[in-house]
Structure formats: C-alpha cells, structure tokens
PDB file of N, CA and C in Angstrom:
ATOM      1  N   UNK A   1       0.846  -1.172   0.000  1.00  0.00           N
ATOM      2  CA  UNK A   1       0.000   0.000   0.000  1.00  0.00           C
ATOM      3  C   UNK A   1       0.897   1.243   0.000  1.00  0.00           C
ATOM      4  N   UNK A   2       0.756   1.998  -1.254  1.00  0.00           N
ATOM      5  CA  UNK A   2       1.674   3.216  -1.105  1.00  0.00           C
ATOM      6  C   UNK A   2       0.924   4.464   0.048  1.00  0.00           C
ATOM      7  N   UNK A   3       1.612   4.736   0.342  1.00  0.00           N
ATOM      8  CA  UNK A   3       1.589   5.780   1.451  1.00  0.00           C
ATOM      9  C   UNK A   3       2.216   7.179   1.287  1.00  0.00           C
ATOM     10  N   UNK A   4       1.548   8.453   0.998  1.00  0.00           N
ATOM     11  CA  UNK A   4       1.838   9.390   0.069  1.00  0.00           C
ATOM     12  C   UNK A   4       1.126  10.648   1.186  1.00  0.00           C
ATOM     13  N   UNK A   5       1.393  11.822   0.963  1.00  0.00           N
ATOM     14  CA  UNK A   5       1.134  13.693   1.488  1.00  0.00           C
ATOM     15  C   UNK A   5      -0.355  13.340   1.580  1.00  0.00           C
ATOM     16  N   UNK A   6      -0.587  13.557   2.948  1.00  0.00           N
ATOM     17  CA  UNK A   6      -2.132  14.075   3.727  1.00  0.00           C
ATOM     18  C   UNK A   6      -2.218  12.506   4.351  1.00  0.00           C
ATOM     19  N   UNK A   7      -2.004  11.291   4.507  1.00  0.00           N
ATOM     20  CA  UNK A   7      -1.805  10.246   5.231  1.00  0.00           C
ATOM     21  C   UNK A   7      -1.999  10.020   6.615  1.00  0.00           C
ATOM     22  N   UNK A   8      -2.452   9.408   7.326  1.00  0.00           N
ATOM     23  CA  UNK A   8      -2.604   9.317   8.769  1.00  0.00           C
ATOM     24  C   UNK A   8      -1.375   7.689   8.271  1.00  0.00           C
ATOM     25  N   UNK A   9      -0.082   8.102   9.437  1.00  0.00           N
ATOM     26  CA  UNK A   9       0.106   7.061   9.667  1.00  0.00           C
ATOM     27  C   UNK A   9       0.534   7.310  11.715  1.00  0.00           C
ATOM     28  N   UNK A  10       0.744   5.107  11.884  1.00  0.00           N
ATOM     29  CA  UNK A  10       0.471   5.478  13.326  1.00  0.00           C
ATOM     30  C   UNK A  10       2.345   5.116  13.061  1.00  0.00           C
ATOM     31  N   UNK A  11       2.849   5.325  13.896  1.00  0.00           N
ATOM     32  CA  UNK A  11       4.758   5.196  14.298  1.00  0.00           C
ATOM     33  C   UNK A  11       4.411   4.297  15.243  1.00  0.00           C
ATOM     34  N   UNK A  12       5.405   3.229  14.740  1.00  0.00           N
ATOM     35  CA  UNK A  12       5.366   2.467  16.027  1.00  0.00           C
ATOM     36  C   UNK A  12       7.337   2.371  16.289  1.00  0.00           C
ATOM     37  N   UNK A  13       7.418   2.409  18.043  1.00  0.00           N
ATOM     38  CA  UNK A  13       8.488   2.489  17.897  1.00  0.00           C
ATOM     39  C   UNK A  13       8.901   1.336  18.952  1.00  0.00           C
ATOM     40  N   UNK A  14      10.234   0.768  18.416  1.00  0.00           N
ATOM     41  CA  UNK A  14      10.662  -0.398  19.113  1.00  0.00           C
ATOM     42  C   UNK A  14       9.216  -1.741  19.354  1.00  0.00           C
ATOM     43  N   UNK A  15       8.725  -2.227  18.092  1.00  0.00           N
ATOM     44  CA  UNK A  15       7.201  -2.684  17.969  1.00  0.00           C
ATOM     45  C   UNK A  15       6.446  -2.265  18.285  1.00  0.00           C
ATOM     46  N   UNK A  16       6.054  -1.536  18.703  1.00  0.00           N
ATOM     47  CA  UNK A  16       4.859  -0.937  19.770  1.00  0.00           C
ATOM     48  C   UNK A  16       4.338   0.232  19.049  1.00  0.00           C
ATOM     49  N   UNK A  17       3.003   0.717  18.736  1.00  0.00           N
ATOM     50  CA  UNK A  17       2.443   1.788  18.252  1.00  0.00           C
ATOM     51  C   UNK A  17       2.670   2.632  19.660  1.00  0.00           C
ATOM     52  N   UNK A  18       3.253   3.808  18.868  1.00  0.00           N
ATOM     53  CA  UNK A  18       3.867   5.163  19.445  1.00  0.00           C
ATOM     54  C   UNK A  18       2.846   6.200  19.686  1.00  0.00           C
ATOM     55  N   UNK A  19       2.656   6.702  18.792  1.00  0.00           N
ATOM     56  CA  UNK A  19       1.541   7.999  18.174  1.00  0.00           C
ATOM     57  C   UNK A  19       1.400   8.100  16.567  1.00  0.00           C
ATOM     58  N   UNK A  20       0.454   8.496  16.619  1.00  0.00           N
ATOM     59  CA  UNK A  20      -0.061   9.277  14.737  1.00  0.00           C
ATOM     60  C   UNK A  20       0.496  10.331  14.495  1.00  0.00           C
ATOM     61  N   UNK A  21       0.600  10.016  13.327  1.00  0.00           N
ATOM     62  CA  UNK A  21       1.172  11.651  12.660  1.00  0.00           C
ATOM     63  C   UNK A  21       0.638  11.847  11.109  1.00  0.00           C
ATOM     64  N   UNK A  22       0.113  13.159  10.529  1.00  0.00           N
ATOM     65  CA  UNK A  22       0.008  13.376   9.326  1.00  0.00           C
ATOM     66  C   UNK A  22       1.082  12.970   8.478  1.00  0.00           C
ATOM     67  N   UNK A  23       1.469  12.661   7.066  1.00  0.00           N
ATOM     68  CA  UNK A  23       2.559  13.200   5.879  1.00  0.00           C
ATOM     69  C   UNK A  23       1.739  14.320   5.832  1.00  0.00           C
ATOM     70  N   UNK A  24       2.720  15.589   5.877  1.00  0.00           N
ATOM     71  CA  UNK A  24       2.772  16.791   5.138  1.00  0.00           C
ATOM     72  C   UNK A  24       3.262  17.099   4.263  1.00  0.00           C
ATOM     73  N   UNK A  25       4.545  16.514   3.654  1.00  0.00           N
ATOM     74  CA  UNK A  25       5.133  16.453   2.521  1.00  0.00           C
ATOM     75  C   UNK A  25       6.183  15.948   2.296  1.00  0.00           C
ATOM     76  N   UNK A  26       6.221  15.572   1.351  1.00  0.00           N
ATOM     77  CA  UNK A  26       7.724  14.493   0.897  1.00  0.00           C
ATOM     78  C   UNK A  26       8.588  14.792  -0.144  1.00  0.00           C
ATOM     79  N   UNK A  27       9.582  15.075  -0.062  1.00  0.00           N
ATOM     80  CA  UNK A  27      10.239  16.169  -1.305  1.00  0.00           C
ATOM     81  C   UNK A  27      11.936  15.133  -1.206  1.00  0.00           C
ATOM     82  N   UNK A  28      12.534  15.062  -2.407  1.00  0.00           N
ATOM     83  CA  UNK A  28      13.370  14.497  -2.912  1.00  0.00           C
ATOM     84  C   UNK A  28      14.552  15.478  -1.252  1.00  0.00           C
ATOM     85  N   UNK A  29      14.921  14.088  -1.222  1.00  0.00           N
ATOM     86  CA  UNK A  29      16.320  14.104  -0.384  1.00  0.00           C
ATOM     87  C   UNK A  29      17.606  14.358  -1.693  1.00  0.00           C
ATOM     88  N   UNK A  30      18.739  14.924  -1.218  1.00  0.00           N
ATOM     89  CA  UNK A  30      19.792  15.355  -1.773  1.00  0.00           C
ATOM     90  C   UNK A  30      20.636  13.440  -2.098  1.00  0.00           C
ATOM     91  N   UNK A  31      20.290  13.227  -1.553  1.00  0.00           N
ATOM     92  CA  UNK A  31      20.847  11.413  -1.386  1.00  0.00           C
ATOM     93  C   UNK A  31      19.538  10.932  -2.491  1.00  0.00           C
ATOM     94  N   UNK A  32      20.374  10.270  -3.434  1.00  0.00           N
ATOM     95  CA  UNK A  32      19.125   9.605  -4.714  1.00  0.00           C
ATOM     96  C   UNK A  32      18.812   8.589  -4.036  1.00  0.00           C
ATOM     97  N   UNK A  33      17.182   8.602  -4.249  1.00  0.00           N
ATOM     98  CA  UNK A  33      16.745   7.272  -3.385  1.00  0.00           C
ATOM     99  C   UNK A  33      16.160   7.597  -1.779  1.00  0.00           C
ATOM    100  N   UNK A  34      16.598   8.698  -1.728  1.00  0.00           N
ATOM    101  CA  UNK A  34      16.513   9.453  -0.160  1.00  0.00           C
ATOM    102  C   UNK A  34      15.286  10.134  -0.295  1.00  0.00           C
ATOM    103  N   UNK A  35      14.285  10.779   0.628  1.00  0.00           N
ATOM    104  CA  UNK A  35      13.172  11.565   0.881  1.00  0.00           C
ATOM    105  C   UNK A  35      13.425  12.291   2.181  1.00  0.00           C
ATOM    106  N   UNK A  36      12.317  13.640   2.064  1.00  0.00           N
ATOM    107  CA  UNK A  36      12.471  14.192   3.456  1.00  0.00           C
ATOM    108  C   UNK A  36      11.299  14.072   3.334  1.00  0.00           C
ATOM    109  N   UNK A  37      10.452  13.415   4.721  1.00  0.00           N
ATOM    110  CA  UNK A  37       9.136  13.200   4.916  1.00  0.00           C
ATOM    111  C   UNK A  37       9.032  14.035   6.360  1.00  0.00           C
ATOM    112  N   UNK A  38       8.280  15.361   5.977  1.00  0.00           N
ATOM    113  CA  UNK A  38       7.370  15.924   7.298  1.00  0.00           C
ATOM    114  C   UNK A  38       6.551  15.258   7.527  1.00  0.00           C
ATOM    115  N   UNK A  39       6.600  15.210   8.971  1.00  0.00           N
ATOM    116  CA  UNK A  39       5.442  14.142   9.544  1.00  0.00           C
ATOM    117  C   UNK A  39       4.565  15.332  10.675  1.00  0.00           C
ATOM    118  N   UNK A  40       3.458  15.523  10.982  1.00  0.00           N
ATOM    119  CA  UNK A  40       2.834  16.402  11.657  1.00  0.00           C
ATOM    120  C   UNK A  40       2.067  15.660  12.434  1.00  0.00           C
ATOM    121  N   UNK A  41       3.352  15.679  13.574  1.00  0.00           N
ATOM    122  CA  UNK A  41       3.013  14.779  14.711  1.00  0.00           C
ATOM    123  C   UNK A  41       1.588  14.938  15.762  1.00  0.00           C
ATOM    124  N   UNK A  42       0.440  14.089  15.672  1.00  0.00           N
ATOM    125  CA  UNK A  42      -0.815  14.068  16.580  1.00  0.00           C
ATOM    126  C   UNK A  42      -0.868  14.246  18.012  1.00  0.00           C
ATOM    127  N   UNK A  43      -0.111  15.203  18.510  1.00  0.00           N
ATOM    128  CA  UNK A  43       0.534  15.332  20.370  1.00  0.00           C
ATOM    129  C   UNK A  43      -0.047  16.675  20.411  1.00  0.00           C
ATOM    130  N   UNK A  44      -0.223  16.906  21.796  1.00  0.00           N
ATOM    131  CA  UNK A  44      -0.797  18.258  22.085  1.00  0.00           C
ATOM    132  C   UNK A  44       0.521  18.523  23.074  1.00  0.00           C
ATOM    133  N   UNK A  45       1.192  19.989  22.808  1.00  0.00           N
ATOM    134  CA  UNK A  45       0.856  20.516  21.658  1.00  0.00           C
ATOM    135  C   UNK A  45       1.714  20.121  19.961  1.00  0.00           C
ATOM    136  N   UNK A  46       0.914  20.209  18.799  1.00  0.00           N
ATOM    137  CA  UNK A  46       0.992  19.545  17.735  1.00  0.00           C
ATOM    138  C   UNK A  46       2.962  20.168  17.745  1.00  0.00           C
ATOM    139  N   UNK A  47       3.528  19.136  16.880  1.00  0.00           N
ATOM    140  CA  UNK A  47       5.191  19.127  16.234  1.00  0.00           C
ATOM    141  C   UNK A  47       5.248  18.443  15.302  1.00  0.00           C
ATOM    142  N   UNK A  48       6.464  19.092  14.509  1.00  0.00           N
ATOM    143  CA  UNK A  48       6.932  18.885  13.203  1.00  0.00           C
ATOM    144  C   UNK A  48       7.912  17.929  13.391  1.00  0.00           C
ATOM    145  N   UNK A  49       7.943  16.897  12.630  1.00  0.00           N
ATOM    146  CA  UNK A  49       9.411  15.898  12.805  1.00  0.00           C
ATOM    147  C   UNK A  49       9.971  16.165  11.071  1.00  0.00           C
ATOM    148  N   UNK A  50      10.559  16.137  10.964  1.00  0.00           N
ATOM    149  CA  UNK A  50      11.197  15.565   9.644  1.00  0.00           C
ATOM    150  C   UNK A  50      12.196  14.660   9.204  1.00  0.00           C
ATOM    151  N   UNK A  51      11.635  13.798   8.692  1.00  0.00           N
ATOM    152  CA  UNK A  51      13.033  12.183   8.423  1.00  0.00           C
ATOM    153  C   UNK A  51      13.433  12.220   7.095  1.00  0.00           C
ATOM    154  N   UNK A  52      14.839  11.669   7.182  1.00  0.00           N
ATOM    155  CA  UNK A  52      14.887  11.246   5.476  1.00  0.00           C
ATOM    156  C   UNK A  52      14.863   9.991   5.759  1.00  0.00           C
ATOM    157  N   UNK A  53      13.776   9.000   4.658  1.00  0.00           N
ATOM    158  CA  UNK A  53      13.946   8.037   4.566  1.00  0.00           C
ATOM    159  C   UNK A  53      13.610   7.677   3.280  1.00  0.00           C
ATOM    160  N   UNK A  54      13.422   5.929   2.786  1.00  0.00           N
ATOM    161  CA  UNK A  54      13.780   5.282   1.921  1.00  0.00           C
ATOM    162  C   UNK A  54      12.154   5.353   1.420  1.00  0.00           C
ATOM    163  N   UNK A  55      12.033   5.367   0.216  1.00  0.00           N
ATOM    164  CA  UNK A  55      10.731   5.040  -0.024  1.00  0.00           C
ATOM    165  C   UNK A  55       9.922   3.792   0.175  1.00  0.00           C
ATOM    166  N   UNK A  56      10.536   2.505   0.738  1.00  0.00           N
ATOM    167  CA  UNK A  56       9.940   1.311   1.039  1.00  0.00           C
ATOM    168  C   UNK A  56       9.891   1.672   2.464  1.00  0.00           C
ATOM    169  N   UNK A  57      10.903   2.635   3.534  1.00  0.00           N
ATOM    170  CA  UNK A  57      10.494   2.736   4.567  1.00  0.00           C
ATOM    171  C   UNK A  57       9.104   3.820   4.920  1.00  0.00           C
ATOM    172  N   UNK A  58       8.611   4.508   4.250  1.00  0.00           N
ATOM    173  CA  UNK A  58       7.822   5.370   4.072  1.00  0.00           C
ATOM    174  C   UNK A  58       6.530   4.504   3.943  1.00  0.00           C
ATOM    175  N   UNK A  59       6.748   3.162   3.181  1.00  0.00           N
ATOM    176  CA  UNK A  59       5.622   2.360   2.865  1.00  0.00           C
ATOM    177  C   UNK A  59       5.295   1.022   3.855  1.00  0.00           C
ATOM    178  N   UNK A  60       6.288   1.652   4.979  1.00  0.00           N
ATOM    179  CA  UNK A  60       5.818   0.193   5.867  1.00  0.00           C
ATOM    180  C   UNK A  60       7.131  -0.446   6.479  1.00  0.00           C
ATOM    181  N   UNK A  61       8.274  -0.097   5.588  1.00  0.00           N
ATOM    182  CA  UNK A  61       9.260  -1.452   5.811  1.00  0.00           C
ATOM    183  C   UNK A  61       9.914  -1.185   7.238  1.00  0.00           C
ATOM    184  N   UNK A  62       9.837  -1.919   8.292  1.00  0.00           N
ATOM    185  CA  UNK A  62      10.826  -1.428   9.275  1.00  0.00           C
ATOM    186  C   UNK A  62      12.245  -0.843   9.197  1.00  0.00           C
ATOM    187  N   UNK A  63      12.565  -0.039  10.189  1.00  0.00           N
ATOM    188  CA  UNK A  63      13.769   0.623  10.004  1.00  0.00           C
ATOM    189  C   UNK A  63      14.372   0.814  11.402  1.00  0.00           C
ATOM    190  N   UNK A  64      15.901   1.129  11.368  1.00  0.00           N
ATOM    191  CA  UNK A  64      16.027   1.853  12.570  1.00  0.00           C
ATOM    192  C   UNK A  64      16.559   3.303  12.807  1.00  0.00           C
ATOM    193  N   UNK A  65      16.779   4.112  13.881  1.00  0.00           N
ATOM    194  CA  UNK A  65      17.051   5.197  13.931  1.00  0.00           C
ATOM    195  C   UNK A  65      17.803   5.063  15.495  1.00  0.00           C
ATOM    196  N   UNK A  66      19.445   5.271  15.367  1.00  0.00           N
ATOM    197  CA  UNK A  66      20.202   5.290  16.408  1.00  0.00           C
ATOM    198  C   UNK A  66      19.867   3.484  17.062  1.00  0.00           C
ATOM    199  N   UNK A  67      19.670   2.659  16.196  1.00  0.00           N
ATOM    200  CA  UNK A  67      19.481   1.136  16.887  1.00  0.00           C
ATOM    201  C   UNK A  67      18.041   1.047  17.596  1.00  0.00           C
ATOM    202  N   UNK A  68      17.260   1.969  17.326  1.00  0.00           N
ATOM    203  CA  UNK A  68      15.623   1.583  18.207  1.00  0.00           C
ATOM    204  C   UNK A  68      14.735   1.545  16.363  1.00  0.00           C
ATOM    205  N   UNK A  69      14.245   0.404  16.716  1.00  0.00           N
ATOM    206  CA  UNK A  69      13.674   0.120  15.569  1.00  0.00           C
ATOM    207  C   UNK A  69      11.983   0.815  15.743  1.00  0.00           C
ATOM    208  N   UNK A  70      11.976   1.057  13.902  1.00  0.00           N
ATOM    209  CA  UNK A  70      10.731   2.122  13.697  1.00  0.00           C
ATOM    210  C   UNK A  70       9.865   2.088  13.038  1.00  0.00           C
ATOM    211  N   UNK A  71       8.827   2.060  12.418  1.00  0.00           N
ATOM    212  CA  UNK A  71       7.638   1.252  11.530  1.00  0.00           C
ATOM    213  C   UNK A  71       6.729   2.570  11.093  1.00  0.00           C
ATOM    214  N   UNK A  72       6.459   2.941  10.358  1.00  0.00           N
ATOM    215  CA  UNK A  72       5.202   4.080   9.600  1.00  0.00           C
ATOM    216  C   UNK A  72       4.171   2.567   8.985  1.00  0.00           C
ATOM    217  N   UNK A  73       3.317   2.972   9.596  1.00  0.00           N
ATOM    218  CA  UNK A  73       2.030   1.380   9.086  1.00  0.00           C
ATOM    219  C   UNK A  73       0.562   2.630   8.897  1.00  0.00           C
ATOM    220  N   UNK A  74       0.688   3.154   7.824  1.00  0.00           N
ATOM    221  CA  UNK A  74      -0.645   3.653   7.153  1.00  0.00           C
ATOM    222  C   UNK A  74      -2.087   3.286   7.684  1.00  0.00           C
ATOM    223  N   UNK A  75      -2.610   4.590   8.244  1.00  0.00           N
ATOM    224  CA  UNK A  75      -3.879   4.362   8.770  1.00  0.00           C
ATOM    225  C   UNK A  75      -5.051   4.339   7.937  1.00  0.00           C
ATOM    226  N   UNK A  76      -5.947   3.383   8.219  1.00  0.00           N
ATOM    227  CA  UNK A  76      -7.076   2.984   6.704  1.00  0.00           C
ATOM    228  C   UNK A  76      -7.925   2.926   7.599  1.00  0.00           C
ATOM    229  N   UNK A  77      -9.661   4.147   7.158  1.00  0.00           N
ATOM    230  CA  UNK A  77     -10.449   4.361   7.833  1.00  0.00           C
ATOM    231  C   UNK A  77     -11.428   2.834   7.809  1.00  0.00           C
ATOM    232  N   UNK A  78     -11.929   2.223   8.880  1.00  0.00           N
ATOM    233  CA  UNK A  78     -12.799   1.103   8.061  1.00  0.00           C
ATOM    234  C   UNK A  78     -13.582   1.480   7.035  1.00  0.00           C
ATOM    235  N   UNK A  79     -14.172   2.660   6.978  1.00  0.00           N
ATOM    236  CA  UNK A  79     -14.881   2.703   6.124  1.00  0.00           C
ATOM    237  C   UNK A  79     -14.686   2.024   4.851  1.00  0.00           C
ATOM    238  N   UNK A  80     -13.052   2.317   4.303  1.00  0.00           N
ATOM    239  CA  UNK A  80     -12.376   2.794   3.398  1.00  0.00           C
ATOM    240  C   UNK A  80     -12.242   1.261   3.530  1.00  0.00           C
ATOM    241  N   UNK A  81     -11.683   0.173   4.290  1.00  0.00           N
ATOM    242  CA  UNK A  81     -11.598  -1.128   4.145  1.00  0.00           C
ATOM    243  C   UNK A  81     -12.704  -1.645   3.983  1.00  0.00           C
ATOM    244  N   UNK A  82     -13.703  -1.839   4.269  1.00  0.00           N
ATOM    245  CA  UNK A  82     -15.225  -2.441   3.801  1.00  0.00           C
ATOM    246  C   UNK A  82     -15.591  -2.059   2.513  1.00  0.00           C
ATOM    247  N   UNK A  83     -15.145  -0.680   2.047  1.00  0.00           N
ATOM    248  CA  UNK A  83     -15.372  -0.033   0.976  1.00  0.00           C
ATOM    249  C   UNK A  83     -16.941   0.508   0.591  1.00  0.00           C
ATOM    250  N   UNK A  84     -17.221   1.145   2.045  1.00  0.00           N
ATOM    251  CA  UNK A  84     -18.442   1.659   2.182  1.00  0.00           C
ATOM    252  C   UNK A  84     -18.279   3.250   2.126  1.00  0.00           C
ATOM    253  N   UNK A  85     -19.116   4.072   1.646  1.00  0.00           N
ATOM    254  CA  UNK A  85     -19.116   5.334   1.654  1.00  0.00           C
ATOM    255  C   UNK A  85     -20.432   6.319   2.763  1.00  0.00           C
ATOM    256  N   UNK A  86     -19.807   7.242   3.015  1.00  0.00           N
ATOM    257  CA  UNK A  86     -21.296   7.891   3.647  1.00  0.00           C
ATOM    258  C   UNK A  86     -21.869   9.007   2.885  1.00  0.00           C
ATOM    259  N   UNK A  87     -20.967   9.145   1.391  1.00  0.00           N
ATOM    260  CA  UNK A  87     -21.037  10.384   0.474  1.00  0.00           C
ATOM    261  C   UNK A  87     -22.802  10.287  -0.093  1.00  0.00           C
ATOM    262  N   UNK A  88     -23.674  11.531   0.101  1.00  0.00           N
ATOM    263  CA  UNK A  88     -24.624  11.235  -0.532  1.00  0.00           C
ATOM    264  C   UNK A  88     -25.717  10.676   0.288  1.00  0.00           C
ATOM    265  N   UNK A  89     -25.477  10.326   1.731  1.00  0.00           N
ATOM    266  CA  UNK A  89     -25.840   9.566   2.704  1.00  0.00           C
ATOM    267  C   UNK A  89     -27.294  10.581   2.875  1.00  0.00           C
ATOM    268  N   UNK A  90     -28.341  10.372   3.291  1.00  0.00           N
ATOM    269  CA  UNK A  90     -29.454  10.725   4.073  1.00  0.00           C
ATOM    270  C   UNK A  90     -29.670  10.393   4.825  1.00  0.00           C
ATOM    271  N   UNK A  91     -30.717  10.847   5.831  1.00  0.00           N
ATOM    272  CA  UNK A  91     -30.909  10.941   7.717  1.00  0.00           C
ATOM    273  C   UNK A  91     -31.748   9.234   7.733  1.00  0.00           C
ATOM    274  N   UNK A  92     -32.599   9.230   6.363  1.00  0.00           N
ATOM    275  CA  UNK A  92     -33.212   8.279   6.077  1.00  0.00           C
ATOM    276  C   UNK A  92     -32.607   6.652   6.018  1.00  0.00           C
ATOM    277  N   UNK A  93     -31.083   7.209   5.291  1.00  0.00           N
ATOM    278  CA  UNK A  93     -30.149   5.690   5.151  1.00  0.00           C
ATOM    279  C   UNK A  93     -29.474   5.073   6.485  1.00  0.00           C
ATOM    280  N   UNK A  94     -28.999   4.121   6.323  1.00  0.00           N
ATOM    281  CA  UNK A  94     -28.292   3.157   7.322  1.00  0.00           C
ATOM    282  C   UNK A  94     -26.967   2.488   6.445  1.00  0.00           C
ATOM    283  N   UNK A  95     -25.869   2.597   7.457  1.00  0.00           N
ATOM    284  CA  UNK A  95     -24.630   2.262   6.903  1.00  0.00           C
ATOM    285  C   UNK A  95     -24.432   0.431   7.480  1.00  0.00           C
ATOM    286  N   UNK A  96     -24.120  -0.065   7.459  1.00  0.00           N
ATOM    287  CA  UNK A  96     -23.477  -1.456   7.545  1.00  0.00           C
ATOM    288  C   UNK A  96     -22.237  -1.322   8.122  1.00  0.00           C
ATOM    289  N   UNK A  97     -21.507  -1.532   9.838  1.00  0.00           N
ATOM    290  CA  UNK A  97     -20.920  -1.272  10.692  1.00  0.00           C
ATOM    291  C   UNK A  97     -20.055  -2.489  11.167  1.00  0.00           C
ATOM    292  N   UNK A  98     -19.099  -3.127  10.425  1.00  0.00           N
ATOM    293  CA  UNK A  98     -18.323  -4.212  10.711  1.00  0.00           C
ATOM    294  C   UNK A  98     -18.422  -4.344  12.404  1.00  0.00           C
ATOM    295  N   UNK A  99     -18.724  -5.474  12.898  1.00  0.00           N
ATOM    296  CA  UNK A  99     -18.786  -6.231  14.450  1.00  0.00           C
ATOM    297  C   UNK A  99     -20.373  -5.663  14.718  1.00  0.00           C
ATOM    298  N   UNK A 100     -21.498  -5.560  14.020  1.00  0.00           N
ATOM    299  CA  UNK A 100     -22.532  -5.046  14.792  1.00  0.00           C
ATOM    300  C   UNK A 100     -23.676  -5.432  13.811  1.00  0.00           C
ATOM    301  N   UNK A 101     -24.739  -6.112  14.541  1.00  0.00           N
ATOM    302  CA  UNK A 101     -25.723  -6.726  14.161  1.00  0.00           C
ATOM    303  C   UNK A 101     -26.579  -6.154  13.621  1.00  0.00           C
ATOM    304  N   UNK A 102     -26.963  -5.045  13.556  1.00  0.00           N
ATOM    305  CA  UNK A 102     -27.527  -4.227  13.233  1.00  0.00           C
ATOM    306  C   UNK A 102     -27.078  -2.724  12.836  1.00  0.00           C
ATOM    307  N   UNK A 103     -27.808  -2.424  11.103  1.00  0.00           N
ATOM    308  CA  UNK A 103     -27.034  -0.996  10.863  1.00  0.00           C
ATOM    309  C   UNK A 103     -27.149   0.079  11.371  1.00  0.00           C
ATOM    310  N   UNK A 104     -26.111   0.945  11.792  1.00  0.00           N
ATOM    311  CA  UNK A 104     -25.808   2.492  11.992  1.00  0.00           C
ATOM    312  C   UNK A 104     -27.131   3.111  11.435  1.00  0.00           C
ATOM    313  N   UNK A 105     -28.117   3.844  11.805  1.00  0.00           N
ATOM    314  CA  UNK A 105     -28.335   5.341  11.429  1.00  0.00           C
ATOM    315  C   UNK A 105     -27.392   6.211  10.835  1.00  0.00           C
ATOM    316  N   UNK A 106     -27.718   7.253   9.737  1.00  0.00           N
ATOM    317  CA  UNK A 106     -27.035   8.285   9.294  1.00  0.00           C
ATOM    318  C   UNK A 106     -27.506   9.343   9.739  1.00  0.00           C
ATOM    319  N   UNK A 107     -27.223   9.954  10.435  1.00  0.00           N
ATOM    320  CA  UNK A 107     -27.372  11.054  10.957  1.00  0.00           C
ATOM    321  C   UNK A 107     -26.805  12.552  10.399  1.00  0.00           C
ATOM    322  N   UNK A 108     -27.502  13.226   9.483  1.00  0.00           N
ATOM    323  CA  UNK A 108     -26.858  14.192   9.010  1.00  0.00           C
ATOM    324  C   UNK A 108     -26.561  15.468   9.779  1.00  0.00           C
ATOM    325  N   UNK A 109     -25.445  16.082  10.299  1.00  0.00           N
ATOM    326  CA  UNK A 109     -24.975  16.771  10.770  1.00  0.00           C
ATOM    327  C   UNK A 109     -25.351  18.488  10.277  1.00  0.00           C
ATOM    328  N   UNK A 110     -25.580  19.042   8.711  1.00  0.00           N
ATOM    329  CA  UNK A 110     -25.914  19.520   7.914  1.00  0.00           C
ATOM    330  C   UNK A 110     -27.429  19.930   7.945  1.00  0.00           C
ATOM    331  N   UNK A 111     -28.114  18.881   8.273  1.00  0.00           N
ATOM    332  CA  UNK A 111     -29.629  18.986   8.054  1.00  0.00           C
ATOM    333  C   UNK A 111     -30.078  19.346   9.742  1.00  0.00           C
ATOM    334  N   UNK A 112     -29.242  19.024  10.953  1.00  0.00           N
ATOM    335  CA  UNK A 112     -28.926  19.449  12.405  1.00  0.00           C
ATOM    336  C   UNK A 112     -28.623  20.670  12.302  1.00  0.00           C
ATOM    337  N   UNK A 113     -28.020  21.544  11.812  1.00  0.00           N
ATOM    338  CA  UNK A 113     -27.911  22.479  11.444  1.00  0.00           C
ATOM    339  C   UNK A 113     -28.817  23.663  11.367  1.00  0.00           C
ATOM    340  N   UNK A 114     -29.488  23.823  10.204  1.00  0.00           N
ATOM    341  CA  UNK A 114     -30.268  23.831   9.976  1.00  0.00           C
ATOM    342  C   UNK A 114     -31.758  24.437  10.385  1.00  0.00           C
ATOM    343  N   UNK A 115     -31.785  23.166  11.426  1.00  0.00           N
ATOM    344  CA  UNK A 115     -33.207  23.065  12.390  1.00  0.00           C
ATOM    345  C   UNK A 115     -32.632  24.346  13.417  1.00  0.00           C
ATOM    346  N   UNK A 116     -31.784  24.720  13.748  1.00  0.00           N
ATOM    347  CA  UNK A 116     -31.715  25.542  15.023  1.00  0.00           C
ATOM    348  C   UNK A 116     -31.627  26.816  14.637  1.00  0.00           C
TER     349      UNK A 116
END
C-alpha cells in the first residue's frame, strides 16, 4: 500500500504503536533514493518531525534510527476497508458497521444544522 502527502500514519516504535502523525510532505532528499518526509506529529501541543527516509520505509518497511527500531504502518479508515461510503448519505439511510448486528443510522450533521 503506497503511502503518500495528507496520510494518517500510526509510528510504532521499538514494535509498539507510538503515536499518529500526518505526511505533510515528501520532497526528494539530496541522497538519490533518499526523501524528506514531514510528519505532523498528533501530540498536544501539535510538532513537526522531519526524516529522510527510503521510499519502502515510508511504505511500511521497518527501520532503525540510532538502533531503536521504527515502523510508519498507514492508517485505513474502516470505512475505506469495507469499501463503504457515507457520500450522498441521508438521515433516512443506514450504513453497515463491521462487528454489529444491526445498521448504523445516518445522521446528518448539515440537516442538524439547519433546524436551530
């Protein structure tokens, strides 16, 4: 799964999921083969990291940094894995909710609005 600018991925560090961070952007490292990936780290309050790394490490592959090993593993909304949408959705429809016997309500936020 390529993993590319605006991305939720989670860092996991030394195996262990760390924290989330955005890609903000990825721009050719001076080293061919190299990248500088801003990462816009999910911590309050929010920080900028910036790595150069490999483009297979960008896509998953473990790595290390100073001997503590490091993982970027791309965050995928379920939605987006079931391959369900809520685009277009009405107050009227019901979504289909992986682990649950029964579907979600859509609740439009927009049409809440609105009423007040």
């Amino acid at each position: 799964m390529v993993t590319t600018i605006h991305d939720l991925v989670s860092i996991h560090i030394e195996n262990q999921p760390a924290f989330f961070a955005r890609i903000e952007d990825i721009v050719p490292d001076k080293k061919p083969g190299w990248w500088k990936v801003s990462l816009l780290v999910l911590t309050n309050p929010l920080q900028i990291f910036t790595w150069i790394l490999e483009e297979s490490q960008i896509n998953g592959t473990p790595f290390t940094m100073g001997g503590t090993p490091i993982m970027l593993e791309k965050v995928v909304s379920p939605l987006e894995q079931t391959d369900g949408s809520l685009s277009g959705a009405t107050e009227k429809d019901t979504v289909e909710v992986p682990g649950k016997k029964e579907p979600a309500k859509v609740v439009s936020l927009a049409d809440r609005k609105k009423e007040k």
